[in-house]
C-alpha atoms as a PDB file:
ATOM      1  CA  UNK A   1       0.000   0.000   0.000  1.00  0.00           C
ATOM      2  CA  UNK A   2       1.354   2.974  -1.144  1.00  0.00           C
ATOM      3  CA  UNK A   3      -0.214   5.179   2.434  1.00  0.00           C
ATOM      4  CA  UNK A   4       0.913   8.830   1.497  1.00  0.00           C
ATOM      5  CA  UNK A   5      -1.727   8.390  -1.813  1.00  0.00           C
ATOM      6  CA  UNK A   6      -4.600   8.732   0.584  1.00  0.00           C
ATOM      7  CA  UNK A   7      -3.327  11.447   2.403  1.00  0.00           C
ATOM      8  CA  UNK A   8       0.206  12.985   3.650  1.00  0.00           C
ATOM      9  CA  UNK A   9       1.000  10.374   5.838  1.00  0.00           C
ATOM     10  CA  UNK A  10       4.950  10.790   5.748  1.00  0.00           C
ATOM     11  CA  UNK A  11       4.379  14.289   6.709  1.00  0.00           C
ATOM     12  CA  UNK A  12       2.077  13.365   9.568  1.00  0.00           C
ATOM     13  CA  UNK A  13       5.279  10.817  11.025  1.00  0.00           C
ATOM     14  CA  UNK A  14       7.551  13.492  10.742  1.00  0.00           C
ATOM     15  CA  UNK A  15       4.956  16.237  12.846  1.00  0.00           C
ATOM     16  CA  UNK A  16       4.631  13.151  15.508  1.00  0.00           C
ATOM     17  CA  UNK A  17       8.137  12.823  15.633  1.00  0.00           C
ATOM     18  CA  UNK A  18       8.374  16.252  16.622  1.00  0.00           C
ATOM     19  CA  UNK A  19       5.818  16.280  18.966  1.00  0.00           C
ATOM     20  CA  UNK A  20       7.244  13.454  20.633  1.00  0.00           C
ATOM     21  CA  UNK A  21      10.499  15.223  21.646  1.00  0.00           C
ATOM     22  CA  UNK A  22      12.535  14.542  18.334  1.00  0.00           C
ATOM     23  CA  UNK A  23      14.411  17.195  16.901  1.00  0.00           C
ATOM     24  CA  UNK A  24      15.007  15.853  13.300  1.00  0.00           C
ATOM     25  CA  UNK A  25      13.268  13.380  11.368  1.00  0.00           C
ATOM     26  CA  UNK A  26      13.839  12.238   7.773  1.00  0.00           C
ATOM     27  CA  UNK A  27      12.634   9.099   5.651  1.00  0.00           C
ATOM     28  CA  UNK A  28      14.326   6.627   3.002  1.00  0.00           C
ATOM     29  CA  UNK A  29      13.409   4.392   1.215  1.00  0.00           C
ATOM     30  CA  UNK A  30      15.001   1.177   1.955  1.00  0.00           C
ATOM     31  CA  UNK A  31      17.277  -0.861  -0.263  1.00  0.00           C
ATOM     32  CA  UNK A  32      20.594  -2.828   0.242  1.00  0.00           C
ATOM     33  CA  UNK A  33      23.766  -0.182   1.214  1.00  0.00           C
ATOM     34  CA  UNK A  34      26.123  -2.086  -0.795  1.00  0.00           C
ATOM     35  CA  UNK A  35      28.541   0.973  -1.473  1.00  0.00           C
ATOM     36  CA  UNK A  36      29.097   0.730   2.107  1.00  0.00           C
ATOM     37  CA  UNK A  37      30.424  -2.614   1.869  1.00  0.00           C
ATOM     38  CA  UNK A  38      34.167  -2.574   0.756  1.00  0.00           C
ATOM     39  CA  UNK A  39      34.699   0.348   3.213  1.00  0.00           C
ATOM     40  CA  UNK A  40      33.726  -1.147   6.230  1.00  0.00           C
ATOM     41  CA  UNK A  41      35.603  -4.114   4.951  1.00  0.00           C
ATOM     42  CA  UNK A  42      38.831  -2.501   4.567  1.00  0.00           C
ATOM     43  CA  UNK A  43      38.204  -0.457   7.650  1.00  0.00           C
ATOM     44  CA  UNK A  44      37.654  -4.224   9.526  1.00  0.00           C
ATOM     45  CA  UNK A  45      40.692  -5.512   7.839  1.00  0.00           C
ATOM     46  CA  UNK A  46      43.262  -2.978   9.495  1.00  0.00           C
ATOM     47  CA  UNK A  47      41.960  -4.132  12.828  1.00  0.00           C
ATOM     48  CA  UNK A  48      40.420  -0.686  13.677  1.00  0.00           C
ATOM     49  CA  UNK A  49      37.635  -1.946  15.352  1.00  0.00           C
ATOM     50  CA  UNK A  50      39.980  -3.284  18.514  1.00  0.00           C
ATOM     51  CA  UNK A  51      37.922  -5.702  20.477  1.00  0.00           C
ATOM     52  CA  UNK A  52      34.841  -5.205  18.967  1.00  0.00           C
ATOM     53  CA  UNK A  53      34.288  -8.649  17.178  1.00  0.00           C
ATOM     54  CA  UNK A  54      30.627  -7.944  16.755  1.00  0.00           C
ATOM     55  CA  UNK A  55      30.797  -4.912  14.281  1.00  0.00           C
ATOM     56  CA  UNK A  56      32.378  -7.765  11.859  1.00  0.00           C
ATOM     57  CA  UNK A  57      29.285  -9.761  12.049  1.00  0.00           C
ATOM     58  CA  UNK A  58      26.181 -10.022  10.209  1.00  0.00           C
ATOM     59  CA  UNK A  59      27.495  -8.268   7.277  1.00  0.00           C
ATOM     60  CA  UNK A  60      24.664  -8.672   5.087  1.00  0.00           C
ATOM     61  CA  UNK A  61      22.420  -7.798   8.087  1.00  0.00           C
ATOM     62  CA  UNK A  62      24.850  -3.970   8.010  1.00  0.00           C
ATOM     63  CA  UNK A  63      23.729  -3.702   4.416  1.00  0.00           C
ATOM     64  CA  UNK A  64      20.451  -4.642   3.723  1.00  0.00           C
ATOM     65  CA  UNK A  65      17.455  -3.543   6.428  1.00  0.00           C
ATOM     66  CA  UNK A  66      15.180  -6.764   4.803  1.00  0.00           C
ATOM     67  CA  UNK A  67      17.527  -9.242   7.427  1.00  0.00           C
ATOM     68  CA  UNK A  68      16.477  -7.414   9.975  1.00  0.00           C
ATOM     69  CA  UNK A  69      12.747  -6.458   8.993  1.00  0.00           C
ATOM     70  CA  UNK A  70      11.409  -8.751   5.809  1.00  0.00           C
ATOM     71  CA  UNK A  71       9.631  -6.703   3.402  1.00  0.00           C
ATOM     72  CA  UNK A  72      11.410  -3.431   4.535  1.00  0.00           C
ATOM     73  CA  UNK A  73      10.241  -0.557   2.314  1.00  0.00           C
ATOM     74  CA  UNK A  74      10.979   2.549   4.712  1.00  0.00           C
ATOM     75  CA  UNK A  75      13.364   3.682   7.193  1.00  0.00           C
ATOM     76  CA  UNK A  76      12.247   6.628   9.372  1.00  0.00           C
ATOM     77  CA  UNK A  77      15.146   7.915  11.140  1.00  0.00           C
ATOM     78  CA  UNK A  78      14.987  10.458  14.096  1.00  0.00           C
ATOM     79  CA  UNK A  79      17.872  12.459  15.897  1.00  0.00           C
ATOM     80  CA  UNK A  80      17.117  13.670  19.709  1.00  0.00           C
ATOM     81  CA  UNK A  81      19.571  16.376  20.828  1.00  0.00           C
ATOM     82  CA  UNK A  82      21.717  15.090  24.068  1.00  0.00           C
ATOM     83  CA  UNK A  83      23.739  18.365  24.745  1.00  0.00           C
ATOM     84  CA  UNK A  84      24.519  19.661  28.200  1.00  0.00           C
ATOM     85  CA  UNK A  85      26.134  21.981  29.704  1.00  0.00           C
ATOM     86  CA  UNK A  86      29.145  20.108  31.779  1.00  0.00           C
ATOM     87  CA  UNK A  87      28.320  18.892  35.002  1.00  0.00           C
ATOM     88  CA  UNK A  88      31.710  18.373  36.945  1.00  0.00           C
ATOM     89  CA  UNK A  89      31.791  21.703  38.974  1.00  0.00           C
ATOM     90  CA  UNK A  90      35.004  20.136  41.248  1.00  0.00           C
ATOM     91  CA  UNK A  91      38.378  20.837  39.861  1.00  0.00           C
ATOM     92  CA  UNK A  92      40.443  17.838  39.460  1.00  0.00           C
ATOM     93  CA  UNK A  93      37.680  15.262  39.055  1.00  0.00           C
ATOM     94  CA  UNK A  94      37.149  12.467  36.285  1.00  0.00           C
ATOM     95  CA  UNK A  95      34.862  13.710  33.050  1.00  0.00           C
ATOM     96  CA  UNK A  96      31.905  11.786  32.076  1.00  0.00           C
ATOM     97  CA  UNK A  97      31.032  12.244  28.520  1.00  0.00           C
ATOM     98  CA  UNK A  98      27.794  14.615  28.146  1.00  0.00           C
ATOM     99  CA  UNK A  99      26.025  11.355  26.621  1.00  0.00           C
ATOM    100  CA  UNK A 100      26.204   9.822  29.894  1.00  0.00           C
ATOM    101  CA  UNK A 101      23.920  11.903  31.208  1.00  0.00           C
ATOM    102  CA  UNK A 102      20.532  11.345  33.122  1.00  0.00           C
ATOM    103  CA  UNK A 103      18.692   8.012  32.320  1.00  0.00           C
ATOM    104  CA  UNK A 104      20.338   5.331  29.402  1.00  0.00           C
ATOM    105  CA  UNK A 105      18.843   6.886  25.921  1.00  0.00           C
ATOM    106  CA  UNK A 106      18.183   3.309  24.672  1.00  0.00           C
ATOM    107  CA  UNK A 107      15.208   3.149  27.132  1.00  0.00           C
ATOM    108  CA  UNK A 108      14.121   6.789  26.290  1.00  0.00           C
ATOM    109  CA  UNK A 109      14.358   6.638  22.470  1.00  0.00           C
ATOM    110  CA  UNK A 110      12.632   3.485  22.415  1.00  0.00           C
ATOM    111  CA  UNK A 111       9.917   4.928  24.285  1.00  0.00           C
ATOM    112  CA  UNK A 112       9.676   7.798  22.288  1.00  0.00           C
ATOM    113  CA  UNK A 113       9.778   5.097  19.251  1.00  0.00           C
ATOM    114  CA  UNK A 114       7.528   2.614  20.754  1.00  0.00           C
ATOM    115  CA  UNK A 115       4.637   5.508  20.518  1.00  0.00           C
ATOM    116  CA  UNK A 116       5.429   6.928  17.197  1.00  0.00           C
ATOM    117  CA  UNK A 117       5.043   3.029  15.443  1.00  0.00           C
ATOM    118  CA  UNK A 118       1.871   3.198  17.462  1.00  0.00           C
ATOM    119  CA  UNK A 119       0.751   6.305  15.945  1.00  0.00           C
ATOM    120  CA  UNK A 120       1.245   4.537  12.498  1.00  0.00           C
ATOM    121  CA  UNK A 121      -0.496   1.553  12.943  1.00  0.00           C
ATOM    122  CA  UNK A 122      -3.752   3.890  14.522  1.00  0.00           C
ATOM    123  CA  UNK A 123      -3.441   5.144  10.558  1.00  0.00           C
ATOM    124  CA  UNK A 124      -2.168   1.537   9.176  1.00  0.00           C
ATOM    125  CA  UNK A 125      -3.138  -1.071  11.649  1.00  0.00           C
ATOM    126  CA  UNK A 126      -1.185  -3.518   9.100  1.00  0.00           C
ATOM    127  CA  UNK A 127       1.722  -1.377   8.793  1.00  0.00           C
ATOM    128  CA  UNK A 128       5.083  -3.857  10.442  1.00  0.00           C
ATOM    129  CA  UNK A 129       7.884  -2.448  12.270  1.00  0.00           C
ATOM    130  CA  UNK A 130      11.201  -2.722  13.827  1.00  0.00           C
ATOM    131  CA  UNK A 131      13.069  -0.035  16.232  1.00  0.00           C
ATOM    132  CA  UNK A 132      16.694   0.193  16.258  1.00  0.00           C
ATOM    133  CA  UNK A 133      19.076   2.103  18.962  1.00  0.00           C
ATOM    134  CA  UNK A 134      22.046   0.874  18.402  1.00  0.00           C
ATOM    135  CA  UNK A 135      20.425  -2.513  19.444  1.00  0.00           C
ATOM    136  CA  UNK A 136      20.843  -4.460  15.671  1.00  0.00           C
ATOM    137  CA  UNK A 137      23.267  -4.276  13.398  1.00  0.00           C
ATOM    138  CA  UNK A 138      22.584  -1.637  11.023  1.00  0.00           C
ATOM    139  CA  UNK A 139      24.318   1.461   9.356  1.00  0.00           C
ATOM    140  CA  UNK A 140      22.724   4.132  11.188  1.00  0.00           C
ATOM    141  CA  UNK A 141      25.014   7.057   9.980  1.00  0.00           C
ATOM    142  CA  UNK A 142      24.109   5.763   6.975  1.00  0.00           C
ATOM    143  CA  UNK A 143      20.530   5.885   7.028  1.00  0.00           C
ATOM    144  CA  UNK A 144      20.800   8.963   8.402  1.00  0.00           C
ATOM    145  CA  UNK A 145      22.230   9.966   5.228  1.00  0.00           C
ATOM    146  CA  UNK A 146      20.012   8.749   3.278  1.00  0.00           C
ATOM    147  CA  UNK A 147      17.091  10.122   5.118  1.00  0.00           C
ATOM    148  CA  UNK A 148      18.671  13.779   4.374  1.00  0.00           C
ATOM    149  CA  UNK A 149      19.435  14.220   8.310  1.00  0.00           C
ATOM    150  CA  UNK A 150      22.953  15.088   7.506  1.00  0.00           C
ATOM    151  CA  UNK A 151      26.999  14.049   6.829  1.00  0.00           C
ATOM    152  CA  UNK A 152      29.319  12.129   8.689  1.00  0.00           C
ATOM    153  CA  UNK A 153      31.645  14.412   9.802  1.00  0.00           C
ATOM    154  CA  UNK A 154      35.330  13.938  10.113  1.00  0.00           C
ATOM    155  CA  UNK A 155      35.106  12.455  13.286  1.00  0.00           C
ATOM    156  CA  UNK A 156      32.928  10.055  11.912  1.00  0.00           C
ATOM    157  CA  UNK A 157      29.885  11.320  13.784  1.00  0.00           C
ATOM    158  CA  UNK A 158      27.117  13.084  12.138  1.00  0.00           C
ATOM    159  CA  UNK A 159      26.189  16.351  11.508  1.00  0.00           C
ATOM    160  CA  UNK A 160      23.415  17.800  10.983  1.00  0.00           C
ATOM    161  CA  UNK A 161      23.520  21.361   9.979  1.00  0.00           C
ATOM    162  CA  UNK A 162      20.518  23.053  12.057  1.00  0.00           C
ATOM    163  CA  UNK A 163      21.386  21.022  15.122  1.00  0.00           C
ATOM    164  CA  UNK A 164      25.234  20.105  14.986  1.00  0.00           C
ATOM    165  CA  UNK A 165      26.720  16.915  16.103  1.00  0.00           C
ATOM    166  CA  UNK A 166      25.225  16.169  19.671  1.00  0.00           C
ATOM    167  CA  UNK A 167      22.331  13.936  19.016  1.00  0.00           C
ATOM    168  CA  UNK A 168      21.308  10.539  18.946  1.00  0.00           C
ATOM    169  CA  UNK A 169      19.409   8.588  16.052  1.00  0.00           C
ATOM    170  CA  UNK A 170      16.879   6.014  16.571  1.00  0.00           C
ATOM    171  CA  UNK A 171      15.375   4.027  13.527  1.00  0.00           C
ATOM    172  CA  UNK A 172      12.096   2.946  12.911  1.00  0.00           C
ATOM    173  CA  UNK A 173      11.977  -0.272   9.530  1.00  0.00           C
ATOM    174  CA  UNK A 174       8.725  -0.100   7.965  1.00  0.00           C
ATOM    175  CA  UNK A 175       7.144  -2.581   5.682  1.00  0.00           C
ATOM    176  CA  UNK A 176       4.989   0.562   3.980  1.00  0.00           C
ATOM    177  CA  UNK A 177       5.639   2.847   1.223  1.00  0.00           C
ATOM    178  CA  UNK A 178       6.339   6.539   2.326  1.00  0.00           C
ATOM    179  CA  UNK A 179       7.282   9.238   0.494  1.00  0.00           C
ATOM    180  CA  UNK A 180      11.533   9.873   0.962  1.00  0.00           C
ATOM    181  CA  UNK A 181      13.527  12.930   1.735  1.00  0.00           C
ATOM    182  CA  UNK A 182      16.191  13.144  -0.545  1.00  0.00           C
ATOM    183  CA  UNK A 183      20.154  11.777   0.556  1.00  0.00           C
ATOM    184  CA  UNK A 184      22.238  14.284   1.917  1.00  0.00           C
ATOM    185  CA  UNK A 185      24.775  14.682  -0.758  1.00  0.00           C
ATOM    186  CA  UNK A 186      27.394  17.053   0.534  1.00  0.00           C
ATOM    187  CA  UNK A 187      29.812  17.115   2.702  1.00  0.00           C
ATOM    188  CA  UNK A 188      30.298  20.562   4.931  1.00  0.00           C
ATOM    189  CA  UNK A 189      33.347  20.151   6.612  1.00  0.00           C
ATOM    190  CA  UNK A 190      35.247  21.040   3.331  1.00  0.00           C
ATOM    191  CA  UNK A 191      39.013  21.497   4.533  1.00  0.00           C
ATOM    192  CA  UNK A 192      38.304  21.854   8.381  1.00  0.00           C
ATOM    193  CA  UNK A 193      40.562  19.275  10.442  1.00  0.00           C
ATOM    194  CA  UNK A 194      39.953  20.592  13.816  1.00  0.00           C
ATOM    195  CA  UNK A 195      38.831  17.278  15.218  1.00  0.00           C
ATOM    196  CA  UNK A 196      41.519  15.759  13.993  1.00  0.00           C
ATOM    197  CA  UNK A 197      44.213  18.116  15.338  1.00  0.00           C
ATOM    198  CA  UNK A 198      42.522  18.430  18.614  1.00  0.00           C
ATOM    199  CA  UNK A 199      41.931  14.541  19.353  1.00  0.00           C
ATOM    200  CA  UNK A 200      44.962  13.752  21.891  1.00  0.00           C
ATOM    201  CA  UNK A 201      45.389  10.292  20.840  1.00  0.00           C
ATOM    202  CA  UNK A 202      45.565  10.734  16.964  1.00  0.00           C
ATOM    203  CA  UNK A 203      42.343   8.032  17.061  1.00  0.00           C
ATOM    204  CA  UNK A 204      40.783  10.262  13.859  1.00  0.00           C
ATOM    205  CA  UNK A 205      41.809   9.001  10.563  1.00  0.00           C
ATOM    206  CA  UNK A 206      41.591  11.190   6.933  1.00  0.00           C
ATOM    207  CA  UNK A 207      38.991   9.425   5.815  1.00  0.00           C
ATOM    208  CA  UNK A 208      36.126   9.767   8.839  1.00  0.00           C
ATOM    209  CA  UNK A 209      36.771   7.105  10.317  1.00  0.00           C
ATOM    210  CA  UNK A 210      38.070   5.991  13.657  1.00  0.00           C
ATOM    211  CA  UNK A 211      40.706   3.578  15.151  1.00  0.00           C
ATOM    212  CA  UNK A 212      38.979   2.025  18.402  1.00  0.00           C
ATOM    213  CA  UNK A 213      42.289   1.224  19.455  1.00  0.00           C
ATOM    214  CA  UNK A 214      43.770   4.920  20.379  1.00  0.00           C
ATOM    215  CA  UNK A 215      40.191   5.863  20.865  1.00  0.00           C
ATOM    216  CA  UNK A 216      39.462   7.201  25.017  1.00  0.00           C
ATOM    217  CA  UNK A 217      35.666   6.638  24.150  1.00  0.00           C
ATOM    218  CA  UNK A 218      36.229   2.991  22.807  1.00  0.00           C
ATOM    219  CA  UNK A 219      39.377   2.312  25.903  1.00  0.00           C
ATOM    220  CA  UNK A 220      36.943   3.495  28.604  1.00  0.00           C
ATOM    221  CA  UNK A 221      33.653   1.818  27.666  1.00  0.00           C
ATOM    222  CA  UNK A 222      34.234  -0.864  25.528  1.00  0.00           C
ATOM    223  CA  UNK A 223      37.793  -2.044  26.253  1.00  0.00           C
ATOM    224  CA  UNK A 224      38.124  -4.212  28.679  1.00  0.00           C
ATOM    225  CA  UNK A 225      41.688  -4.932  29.684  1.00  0.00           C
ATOM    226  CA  UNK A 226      44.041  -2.359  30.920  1.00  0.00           C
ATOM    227  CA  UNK A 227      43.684   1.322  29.221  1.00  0.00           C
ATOM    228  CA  UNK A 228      47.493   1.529  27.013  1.00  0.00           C
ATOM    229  CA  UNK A 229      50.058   3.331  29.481  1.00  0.00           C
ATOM    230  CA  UNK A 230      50.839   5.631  26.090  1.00  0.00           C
ATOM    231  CA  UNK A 231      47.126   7.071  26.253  1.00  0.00           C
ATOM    232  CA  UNK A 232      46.667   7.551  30.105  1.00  0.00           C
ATOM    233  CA  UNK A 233      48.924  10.999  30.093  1.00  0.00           C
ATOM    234  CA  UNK A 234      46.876  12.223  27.229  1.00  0.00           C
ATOM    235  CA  UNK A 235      43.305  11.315  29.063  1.00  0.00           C
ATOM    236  CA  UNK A 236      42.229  14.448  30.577  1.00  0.00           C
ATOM    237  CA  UNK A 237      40.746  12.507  33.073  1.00  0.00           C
ATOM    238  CA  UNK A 238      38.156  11.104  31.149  1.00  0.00           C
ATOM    239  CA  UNK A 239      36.561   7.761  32.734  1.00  0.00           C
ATOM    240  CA  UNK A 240      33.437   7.215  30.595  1.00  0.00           C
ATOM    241  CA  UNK A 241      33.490   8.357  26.889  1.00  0.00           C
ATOM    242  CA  UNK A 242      35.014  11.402  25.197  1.00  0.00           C
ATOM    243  CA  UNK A 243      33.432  14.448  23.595  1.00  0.00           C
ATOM    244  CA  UNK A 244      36.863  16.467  22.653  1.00  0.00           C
ATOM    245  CA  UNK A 245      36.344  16.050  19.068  1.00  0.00           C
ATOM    246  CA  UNK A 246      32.488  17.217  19.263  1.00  0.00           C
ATOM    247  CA  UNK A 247      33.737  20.283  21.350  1.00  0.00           C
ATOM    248  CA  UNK A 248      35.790  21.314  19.014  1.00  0.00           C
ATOM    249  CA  UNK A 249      33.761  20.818  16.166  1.00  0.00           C
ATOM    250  CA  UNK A 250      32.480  24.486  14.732  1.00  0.00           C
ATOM    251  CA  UNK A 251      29.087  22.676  13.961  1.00  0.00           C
ATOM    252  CA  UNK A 252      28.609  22.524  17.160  1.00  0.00           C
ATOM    253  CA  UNK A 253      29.165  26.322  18.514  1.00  0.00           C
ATOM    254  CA  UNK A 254      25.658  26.980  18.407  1.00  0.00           C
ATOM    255  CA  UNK A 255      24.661  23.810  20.295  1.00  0.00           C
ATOM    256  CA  UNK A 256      21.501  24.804  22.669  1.00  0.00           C
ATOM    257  CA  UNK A 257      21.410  22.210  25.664  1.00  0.00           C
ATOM    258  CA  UNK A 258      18.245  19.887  25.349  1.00  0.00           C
ATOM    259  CA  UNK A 259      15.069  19.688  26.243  1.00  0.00           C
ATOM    260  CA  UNK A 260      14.413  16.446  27.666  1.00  0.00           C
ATOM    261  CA  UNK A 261      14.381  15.697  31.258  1.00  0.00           C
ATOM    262  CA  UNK A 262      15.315  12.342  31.188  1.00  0.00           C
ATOM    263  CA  UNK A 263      18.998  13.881  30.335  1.00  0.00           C
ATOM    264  CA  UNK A 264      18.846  16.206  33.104  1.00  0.00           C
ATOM    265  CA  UNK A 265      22.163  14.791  35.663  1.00  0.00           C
ATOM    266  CA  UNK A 266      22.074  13.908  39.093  1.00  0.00           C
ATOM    267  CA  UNK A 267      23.423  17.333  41.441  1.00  0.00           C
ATOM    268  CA  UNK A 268      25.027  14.789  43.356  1.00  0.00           C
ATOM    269  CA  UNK A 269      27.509  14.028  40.709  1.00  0.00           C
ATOM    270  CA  UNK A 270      28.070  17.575  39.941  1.00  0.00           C
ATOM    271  CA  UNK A 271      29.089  18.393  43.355  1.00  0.00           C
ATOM    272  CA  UNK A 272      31.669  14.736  43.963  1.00  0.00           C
ATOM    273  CA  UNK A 273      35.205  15.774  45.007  1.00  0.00           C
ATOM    274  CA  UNK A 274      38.339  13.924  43.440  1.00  0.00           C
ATOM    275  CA  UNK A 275      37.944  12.165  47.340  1.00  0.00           C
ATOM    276  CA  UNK A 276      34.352  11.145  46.900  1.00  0.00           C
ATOM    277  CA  UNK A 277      35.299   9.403  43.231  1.00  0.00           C
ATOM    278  CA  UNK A 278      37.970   7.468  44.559  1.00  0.00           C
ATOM    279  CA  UNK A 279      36.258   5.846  47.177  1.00  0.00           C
ATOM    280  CA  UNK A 280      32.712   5.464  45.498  1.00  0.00           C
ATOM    281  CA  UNK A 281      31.513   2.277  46.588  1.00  0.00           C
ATOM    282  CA  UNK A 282      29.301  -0.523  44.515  1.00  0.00           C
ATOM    283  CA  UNK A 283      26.379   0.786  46.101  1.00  0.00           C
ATOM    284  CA  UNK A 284      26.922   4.739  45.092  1.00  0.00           C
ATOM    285  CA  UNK A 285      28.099   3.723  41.713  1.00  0.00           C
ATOM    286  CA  UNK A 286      24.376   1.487  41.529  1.00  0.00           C
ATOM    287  CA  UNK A 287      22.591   4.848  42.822  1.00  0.00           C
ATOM    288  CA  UNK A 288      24.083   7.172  40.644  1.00  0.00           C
ATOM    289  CA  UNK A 289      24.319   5.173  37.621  1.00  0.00           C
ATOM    290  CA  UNK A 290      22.365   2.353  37.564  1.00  0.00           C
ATOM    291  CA  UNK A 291      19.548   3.685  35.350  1.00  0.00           C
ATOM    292  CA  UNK A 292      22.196   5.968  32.468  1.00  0.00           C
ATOM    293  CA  UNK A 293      24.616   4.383  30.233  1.00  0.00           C
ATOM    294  CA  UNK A 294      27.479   4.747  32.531  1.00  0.00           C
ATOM    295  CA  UNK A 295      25.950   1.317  34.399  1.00  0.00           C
ATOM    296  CA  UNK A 296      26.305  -0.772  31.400  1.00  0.00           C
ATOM    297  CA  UNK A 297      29.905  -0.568  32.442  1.00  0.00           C
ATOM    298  CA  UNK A 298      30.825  -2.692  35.131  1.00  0.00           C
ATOM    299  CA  UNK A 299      31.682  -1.748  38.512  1.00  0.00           C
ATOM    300  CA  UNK A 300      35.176  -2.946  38.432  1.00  0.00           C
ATOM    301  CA  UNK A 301      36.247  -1.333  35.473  1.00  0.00           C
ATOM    302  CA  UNK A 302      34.949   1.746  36.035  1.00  0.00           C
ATOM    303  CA  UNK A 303      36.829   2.277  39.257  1.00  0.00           C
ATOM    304  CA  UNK A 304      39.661   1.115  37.093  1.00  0.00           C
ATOM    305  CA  UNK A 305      39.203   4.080  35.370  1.00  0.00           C
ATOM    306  CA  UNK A 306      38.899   6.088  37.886  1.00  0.00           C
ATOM    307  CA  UNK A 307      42.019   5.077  39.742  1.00  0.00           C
ATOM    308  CA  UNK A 308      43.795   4.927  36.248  1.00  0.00           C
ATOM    309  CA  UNK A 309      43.255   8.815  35.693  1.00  0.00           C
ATOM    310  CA  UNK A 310      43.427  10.259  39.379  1.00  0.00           C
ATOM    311  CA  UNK A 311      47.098   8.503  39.813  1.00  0.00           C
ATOM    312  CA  UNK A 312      48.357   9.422  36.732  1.00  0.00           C
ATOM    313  CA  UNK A 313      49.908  12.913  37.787  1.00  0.00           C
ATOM    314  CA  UNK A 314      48.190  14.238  34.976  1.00  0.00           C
END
């Protein structure tokens, strides 16, 4: 069924979307990404991707949307601004990137998701769907892309030009026919190389991509052995992610913090001393963390962390 000949339906998803919270919402049609293919491939083959075995799974599944939803014909994609203003007010203290603020967005953007594929199937009870948060394995810089949200930026994140860089995307797979926004063809950072200049570790290659292994995002969240002793000077103090690269970014020098309270950070946090990190216990680190992204990391290694960049001198 082709839904936007009856009336603007596509139109209607998008005016949901913002009512919902959303900030940006675009909508492609879906079809196999196979450009994509030899450059994650070669990107794979140089190791970047450190630990992360998964991301060289399910490469068909990357590519093509009908392994994850059969009879895909639409991909709604949605961004939902994140920025903050820092929270740390304590000199001295570990940095929690601003993503790691208030509650996990997996749980709010699938909220916020679960109600918009409701709204559709009030208007197409047949209508099929499948939400993605970085919960399947599926290009969602790409779709983004496609869906005319933005460019992926130097640092590999993307941009969007009305809202910058801090945002997250959540995808919605539809089995009906919508009408599409066209693909973002450009790319706006022309000659700019400030994220690459500024990133401490060197983690940013030429070609917007990253290498996970001099990452401090990827070595703080992901990694699970012992951060290198070459990239603990160079920290900053940073225990759970990294924005440096996003800071820097002139995209982003308009930012406007969000509107969402579920991103809204505990005081408590703000107000820790360098003391008050070092000795947070299982239960404080449970309290404080147990509902954002932060918890997904385990206890032990994020006191590692801690101790790893209050005793480096640096």
């Amino acid at each position: 069924m082709n839904a936007s000949a009856e009336f603007n339906f596509s139109e209607g998803i998008k005016e949901k979307a913002r009512e919902l919270g959303f900030d940006i919402c675009g909508i492609a049609e879906s079809r196999s990404l196979d450009e994509y293919g030899p450059f994650l491939k070669a990107w794979l083959d140089t190791g970047m991707n450190d630990k992360m075995g998964y991301l060289a799974r399910d490469m068909a599944k990357r590519l093509d949307p009908q392994h994850l939803l059969p009879g895909a014909r639409s991909i709604v994609v949605t961004g939902l601004n994140y920025y903050s203003e820092i929270i740390q007010k304590e000199p001295g203290v570990p940095l929690l990137s601003i993503y790691t603020y208030g509650i996990d967005y997996h749980d709010v953007i699938f909220a916020k998701l679960n109600e918009l594929f409701d709204w559709i199937r009030s208007i197409e009870p047949y209508a099929e769907g499948r939400k993605v948060v970085d919960s399947a394995p599926l290009l969602e810089k790409a779709w983004a892309r496609e869906a005319g949200l933005g460019w992926q930026g130097r640092h590999s994140i993307l941009i969007n030009k009305d809202i910058g860089s801090f945002f997250f995307i959540g995808i919605l797979i539809l089995n009906i026919e919508l009408d599409y926004d066209k693909p973002f063809t450009g790319d706006l950072c022309t000659e700019c190389r400030m994220c690459i200049e500024a990133c401490p570790t060197g983690a940013i290659n030429d070609n917007s991509t990253i290498d996970a292994r001099k990452c401090i995002s990827n070595l703080t969240i992901e990694n699970r052995g012992p951060i290198p002793e070459n990239i603990i000077p160079i920290m900053g103090k940073r225990i759970s992610g990294c924005d440096i690269c996003q800071e820097v970014c002139p995209w982003n020098s308009k930012a406007k913090p969000n509107n969402n309270p579920e991103f809204i950070p505990d005081p408590e946090i703000a107000r820790m001393t360098p003391k008050e990190w070092l000795s947070l216990s299982r239960e404080q680190f449970l309290r404080l963390f147990g509902r954002s992204t932060v918890g997904k990391i385990k206890y032990e290694q994020f006191i590692r962390n801690i101790e790893t960049v209050m005793n480096s001198g640096h």
